[in-house]
PDB file of N, CA and C in Angstrom:
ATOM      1  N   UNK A   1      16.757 118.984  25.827  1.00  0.00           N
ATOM      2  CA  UNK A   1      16.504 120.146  26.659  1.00  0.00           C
ATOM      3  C   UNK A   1      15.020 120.474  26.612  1.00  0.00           C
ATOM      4  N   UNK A   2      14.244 120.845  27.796  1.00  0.00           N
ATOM      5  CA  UNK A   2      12.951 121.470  27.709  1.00  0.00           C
ATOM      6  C   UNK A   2      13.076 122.788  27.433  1.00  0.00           C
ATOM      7  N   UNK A   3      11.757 123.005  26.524  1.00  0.00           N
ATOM      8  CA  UNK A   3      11.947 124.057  26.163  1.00  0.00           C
ATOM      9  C   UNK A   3      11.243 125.164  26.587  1.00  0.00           C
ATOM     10  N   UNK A   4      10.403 124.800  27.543  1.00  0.00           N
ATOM     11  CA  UNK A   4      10.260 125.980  28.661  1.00  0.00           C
ATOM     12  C   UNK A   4      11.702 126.507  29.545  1.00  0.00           C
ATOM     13  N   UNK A   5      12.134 125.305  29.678  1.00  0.00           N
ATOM     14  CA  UNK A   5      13.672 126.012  30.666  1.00  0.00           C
ATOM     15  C   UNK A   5      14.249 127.131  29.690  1.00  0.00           C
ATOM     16  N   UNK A   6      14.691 126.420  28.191  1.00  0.00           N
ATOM     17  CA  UNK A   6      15.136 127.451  27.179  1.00  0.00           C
ATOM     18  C   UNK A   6      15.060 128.988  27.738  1.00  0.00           C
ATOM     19  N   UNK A   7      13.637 128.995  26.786  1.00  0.00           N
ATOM     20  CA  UNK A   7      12.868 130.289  26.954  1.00  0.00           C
ATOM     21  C   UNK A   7      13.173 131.206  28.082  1.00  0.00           C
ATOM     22  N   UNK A   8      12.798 130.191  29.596  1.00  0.00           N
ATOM     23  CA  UNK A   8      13.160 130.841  30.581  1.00  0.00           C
ATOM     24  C   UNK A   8      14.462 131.684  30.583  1.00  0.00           C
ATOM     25  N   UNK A   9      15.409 130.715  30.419  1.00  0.00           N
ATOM     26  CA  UNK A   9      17.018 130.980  30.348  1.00  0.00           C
ATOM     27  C   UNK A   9      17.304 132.055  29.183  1.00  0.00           C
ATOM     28  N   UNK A  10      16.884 132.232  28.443  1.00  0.00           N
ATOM     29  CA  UNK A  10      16.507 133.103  27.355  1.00  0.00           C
ATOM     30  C   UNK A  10      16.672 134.365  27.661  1.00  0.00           C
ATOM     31  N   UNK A  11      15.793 134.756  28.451  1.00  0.00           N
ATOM     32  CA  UNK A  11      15.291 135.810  29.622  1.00  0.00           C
ATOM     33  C   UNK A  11      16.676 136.449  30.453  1.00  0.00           C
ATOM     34  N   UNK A  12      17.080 135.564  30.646  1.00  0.00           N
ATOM     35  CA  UNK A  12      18.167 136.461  31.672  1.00  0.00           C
ATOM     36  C   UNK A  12      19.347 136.332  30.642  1.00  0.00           C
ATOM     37  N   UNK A  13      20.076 135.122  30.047  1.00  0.00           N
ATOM     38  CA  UNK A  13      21.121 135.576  28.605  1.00  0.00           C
ATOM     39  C   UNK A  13      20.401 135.516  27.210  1.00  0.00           C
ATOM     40  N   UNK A  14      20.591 137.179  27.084  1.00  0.00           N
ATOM     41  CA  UNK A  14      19.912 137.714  26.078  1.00  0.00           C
ATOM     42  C   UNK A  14      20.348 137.266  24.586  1.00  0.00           C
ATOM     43  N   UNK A  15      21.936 137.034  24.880  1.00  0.00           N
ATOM     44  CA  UNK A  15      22.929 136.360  23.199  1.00  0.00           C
ATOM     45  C   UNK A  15      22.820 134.800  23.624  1.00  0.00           C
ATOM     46  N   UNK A  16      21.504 134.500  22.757  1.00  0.00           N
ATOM     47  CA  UNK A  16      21.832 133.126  22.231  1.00  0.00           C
ATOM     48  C   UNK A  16      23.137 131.816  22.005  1.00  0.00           C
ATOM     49  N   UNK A  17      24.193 132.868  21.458  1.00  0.00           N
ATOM     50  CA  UNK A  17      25.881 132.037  21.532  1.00  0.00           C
ATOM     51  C   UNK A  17      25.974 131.646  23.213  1.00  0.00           C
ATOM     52  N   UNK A  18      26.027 133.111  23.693  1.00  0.00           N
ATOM     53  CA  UNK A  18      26.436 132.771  24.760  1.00  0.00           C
ATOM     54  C   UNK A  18      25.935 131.984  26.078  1.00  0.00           C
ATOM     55  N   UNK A  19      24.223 131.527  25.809  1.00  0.00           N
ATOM     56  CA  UNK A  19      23.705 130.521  26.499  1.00  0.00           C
ATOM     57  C   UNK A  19      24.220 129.321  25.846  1.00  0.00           C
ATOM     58  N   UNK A  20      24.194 129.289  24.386  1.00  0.00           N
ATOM     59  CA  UNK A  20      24.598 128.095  24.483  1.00  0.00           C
ATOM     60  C   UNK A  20      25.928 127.680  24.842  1.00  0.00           C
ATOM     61  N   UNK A  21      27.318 128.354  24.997  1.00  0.00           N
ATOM     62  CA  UNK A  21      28.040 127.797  25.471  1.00  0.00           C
ATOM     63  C   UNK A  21      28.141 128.259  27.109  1.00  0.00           C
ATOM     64  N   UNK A  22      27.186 128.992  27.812  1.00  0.00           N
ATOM     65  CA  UNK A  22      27.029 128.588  29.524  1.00  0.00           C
ATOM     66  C   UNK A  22      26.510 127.167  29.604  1.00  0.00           C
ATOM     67  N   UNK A  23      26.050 126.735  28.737  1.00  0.00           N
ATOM     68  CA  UNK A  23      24.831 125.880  29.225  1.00  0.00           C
ATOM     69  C   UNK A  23      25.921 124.407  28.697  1.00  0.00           C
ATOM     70  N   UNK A  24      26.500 124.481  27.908  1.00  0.00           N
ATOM     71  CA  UNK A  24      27.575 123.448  26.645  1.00  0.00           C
ATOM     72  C   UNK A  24      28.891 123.240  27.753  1.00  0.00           C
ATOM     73  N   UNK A  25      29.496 124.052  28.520  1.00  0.00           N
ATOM     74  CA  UNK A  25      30.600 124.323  29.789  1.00  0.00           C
ATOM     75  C   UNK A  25      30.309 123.175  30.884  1.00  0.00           C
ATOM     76  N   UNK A  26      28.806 124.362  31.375  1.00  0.00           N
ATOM     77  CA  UNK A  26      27.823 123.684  32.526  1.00  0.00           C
ATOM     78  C   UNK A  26      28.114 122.108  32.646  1.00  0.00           C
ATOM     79  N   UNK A  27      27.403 121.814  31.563  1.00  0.00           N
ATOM     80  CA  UNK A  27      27.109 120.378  31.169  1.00  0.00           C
ATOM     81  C   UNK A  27      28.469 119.555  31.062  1.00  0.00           C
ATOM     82  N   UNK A  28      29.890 119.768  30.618  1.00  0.00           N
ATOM     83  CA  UNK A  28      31.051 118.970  30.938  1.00  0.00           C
ATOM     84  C   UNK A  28      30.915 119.013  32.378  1.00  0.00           C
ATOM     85  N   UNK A  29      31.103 119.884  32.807  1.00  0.00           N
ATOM     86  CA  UNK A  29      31.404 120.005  34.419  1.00  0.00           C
ATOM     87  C   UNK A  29      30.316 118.871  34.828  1.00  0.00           C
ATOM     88  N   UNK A  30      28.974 119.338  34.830  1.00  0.00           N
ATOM     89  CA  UNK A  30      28.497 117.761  35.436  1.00  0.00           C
ATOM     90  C   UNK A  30      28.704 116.401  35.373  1.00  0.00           C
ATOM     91  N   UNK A  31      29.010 116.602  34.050  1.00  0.00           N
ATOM     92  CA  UNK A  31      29.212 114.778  33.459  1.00  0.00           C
ATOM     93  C   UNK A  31      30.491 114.726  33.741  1.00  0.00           C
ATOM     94  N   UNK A  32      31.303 115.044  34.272  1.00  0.00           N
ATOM     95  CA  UNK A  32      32.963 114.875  34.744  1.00  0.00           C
ATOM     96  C   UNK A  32      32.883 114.959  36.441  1.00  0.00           C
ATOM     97  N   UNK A  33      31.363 115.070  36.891  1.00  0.00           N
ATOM     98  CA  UNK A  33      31.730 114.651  38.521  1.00  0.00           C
ATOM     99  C   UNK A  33      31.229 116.040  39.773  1.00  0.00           C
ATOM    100  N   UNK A  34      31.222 117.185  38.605  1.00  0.00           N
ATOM    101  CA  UNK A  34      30.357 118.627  39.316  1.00  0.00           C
ATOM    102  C   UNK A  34      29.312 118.319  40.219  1.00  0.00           C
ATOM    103  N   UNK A  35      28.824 118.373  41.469  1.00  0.00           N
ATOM    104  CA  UNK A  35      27.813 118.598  41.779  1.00  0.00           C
ATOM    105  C   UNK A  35      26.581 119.176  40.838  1.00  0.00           C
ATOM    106  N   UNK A  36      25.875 119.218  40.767  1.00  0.00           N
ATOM    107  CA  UNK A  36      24.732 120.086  40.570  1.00  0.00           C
ATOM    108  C   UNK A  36      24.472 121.235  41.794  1.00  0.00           C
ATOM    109  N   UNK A  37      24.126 122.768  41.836  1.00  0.00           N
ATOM    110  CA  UNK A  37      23.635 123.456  42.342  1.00  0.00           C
ATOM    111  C   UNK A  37      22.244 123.358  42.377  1.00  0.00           C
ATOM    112  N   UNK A  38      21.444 122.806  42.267  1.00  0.00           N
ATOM    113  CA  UNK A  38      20.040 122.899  42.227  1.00  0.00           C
ATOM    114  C   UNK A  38      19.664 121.499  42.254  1.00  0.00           C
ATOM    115  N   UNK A  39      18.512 121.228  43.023  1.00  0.00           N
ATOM    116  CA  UNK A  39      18.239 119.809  43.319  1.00  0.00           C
ATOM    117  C   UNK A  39      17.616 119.320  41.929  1.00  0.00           C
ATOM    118  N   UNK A  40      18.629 117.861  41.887  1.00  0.00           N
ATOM    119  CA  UNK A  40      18.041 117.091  40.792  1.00  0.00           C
ATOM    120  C   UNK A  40      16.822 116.023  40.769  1.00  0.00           C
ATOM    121  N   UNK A  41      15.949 116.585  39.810  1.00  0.00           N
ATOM    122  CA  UNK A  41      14.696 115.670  40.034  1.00  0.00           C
ATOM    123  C   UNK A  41      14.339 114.883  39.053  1.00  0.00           C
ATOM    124  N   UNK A  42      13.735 113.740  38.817  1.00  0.00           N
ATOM    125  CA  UNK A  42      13.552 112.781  37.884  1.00  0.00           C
ATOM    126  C   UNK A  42      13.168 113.483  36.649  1.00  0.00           C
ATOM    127  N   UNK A  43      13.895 112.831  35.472  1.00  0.00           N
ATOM    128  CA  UNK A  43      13.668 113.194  34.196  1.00  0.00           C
ATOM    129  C   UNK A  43      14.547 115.101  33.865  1.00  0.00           C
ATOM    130  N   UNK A  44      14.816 115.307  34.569  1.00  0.00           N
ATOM    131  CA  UNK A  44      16.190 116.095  33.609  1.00  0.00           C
ATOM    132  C   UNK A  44      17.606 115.848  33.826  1.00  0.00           C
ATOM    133  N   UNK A  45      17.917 116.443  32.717  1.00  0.00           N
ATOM    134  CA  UNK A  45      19.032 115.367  32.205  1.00  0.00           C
ATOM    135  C   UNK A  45      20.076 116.635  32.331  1.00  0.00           C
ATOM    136  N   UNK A  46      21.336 116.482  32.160  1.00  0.00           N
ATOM    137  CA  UNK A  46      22.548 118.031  32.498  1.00  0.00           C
ATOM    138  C   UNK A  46      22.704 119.019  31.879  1.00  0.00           C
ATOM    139  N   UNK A  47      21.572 119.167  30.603  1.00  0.00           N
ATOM    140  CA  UNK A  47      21.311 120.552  30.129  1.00  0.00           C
ATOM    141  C   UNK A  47      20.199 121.131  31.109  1.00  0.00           C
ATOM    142  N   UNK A  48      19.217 120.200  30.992  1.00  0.00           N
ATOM    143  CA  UNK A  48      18.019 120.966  31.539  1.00  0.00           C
ATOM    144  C   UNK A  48      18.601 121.785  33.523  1.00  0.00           C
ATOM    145  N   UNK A  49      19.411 120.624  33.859  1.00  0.00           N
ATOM    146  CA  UNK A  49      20.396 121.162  35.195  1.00  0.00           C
ATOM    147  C   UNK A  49      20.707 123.003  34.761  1.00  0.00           C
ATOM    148  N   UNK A  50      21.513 122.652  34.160  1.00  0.00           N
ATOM    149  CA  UNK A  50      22.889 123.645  33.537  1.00  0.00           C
ATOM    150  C   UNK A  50      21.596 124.951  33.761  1.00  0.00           C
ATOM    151  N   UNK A  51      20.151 124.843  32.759  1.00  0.00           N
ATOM    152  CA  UNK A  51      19.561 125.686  32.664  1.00  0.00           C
ATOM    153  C   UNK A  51      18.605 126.405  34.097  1.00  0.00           C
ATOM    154  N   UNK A  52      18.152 124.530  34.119  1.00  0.00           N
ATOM    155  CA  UNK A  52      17.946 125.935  35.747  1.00  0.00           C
ATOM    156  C   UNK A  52      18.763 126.499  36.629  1.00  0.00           C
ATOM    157  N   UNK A  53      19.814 126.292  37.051  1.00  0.00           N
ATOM    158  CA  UNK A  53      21.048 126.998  37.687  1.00  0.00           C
ATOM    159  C   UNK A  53      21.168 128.681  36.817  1.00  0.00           C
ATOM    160  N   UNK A  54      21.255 128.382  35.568  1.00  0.00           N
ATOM    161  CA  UNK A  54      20.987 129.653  34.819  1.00  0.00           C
ATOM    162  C   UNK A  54      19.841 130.390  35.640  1.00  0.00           C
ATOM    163  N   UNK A  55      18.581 129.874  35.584  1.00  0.00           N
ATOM    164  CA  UNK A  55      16.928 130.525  35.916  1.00  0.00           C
ATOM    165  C   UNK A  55      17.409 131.012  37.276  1.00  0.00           C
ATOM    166  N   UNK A  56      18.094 130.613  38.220  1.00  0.00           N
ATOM    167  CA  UNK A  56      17.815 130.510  39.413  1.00  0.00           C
ATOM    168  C   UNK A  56      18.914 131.318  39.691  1.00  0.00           C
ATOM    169  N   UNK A  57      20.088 131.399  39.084  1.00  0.00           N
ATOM    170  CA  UNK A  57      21.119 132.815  39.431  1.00  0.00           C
ATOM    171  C   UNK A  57      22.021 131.974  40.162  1.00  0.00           C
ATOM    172  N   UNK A  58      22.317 130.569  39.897  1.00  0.00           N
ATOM    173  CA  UNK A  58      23.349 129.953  40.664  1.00  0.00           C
ATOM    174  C   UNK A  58      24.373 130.154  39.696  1.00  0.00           C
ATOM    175  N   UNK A  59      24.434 130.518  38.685  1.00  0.00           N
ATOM    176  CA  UNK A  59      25.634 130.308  37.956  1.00  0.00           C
ATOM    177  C   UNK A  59      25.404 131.436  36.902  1.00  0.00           C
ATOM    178  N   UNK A  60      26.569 132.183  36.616  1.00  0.00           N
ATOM    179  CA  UNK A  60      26.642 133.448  35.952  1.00  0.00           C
ATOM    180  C   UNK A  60      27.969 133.387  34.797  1.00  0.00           C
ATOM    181  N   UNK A  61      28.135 133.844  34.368  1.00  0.00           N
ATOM    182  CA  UNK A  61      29.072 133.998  32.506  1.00  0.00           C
ATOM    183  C   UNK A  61      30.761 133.951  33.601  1.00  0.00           C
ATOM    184  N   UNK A  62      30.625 135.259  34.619  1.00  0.00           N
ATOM    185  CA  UNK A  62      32.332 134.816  34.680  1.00  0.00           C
ATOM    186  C   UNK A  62      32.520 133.470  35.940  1.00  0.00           C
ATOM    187  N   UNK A  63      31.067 133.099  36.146  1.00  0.00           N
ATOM    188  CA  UNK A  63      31.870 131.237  36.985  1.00  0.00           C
ATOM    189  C   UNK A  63      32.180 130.124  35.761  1.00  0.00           C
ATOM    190  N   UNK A  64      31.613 130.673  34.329  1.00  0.00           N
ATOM    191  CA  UNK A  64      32.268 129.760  33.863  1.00  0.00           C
ATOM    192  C   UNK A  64      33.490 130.066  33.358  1.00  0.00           C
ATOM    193  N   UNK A  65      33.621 130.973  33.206  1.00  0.00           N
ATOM    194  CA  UNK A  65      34.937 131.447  32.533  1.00  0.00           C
ATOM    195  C   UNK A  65      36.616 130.716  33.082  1.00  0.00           C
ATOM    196  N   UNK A  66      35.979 130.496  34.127  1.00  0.00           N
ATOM    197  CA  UNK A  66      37.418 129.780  35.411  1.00  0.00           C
ATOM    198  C   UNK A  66      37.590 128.229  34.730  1.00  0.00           C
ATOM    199  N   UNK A  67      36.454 127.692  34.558  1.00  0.00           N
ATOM    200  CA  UNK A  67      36.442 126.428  34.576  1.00  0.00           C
ATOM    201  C   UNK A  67      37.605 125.795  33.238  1.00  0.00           C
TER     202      UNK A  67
END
């Protein structure tokens, strides 16, 4: 994970637990076939995804809750 995204993501979920399991969810869902919400660009990998979707307000605590 970069750790500017972190930080960023940081910023908007304030409990640590709970980024890491938005971000730990996120990341099955991609690697099982999810789209990505946010365009993927060379060199990040499905955390750094997971996190900008976080930065960017595509994805919030109760869309994962469904999954």
């Amino acid at each position: 994970m970069k750790a500017e995204l972190v930080e960023q993501a940081a910023l908007i979920i304030k409990d640590p637990p709970m980024l890491i399991n938005m971000v730990s969810k996120r990341v099955k869902q991609l690697t099982s076939g999810r789209a990505p919400l946010v365009e993927r660009r060379p060199g990040l990998r499905e955390a750094d995804l997971a996190l900008l979707e976080i930065i960017q307000g595509k994805i919030k605590i109760q869309d994962l809750s469904d999954a």
